[in-house]
Protein backbone atom coordinates (compact mmCIF):
# COMPACT_ATOMS: atom_id res chain seq x y z
CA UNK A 1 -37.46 86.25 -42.31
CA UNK A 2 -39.51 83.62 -44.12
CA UNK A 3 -36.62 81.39 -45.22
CA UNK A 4 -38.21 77.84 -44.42
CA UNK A 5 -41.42 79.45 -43.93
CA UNK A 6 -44.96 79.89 -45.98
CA UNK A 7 -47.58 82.21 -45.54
CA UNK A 8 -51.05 80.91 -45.82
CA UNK A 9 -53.99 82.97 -45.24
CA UNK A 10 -52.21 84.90 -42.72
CA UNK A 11 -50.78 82.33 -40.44
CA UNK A 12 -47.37 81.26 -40.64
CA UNK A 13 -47.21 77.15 -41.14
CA UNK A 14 -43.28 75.42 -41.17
CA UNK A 15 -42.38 73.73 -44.58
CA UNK A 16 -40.09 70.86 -44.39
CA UNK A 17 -36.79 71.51 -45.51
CA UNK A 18 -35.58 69.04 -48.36
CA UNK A 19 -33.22 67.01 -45.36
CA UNK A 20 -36.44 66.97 -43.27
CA UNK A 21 -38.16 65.11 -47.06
CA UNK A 22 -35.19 62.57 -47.37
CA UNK A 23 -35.21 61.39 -43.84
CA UNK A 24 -39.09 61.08 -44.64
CA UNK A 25 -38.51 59.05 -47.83
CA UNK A 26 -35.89 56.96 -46.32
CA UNK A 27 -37.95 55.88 -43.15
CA UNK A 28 -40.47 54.82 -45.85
CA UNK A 29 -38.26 52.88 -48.32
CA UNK A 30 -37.30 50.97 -44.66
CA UNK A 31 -41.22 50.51 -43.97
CA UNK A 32 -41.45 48.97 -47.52
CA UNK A 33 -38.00 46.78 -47.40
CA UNK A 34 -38.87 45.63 -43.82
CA UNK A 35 -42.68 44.78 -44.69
CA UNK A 36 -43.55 46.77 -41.69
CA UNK A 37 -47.14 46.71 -41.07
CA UNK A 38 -49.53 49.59 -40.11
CA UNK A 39 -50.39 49.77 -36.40
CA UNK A 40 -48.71 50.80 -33.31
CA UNK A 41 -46.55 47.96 -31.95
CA UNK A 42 -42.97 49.68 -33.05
CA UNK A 43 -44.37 53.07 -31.40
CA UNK A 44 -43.11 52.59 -27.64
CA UNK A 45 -39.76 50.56 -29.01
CA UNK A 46 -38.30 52.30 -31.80
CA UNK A 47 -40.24 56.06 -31.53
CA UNK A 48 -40.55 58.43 -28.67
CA UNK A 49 -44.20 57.08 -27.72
CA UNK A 50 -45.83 60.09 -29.26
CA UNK A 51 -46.38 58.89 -32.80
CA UNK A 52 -49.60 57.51 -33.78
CA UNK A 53 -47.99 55.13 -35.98
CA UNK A 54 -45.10 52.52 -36.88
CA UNK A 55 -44.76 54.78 -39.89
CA UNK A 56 -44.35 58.31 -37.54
CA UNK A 57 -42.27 55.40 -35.36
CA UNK A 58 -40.16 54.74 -38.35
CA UNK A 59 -39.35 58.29 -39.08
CA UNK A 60 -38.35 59.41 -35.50
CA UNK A 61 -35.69 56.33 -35.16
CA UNK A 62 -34.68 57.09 -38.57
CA UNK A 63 -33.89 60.97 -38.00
CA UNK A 64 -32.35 60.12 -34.87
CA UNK A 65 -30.41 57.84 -35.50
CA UNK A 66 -29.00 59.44 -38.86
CA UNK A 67 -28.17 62.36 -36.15
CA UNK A 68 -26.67 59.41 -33.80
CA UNK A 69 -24.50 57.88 -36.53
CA UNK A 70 -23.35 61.97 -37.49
CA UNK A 71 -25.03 60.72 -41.51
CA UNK A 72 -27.01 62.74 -43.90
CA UNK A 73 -29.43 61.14 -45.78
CA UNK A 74 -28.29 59.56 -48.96
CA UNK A 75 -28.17 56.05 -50.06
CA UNK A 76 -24.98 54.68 -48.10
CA UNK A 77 -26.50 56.49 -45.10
CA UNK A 78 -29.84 54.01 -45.96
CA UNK A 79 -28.07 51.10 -45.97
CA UNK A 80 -26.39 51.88 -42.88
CA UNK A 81 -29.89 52.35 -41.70
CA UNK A 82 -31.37 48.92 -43.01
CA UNK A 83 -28.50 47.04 -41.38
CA UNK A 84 -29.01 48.67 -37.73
CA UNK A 85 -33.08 48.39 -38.15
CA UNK A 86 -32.53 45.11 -39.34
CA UNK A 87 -30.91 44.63 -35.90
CA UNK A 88 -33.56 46.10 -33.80
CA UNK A 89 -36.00 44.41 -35.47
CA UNK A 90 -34.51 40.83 -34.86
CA UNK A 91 -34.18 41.94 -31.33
CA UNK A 92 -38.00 42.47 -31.19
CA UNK A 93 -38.90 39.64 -33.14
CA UNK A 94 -36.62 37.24 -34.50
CA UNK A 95 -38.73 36.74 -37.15
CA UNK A 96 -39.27 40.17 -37.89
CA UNK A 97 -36.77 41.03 -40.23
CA UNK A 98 -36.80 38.48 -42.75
């Protein structure tokens, strides 16, 4: 069964499923509203401390905490989102999140 699967030259590679996209999209709609900048200072505090980037950092604190707060993606589930990064953020930096 190939459901969420594509065949490429013979190897079988994962495609993202279209939640797996939104929670992508959403993590960088919050990069853009909270002017997070490239670099790795958000990778140990908000990620798991494998991503290579506050983007990847981004993403992993916004799929798990959509799973957390039992949301799907969508754009109440967002601003849910902005208002508890928004949080953590302040708690980093209280200038942060302005």
């Amino acid at each position: 069964m190939t459901s969420n699967l594509q065949l490429v030259t013979g190897t079988v590679s994962p495609q993202p499923s279209a939640s797996e996209h939104q929670v992508v999209r959403m993590a960088a709609s919050l990069v853009t509203t909270f002017h997070i900048q490239p670099g790795k200072s958000l990778v140990m505090i908000l990620g798991n401390g494998m991503e290579d980037t506050n983007r990847e950092a981004i993403i992993t604190w916004t799929r798990a905490t959509l799973a957390r707060e039992g949301l799907s993606p969508s754009k109440e589930a967002f601003e849910r989102l902005a208002l508890l990064l928004k949080r953590e953020l302040v708690e980093i930096d209280p200038g942060m999140a302005e």
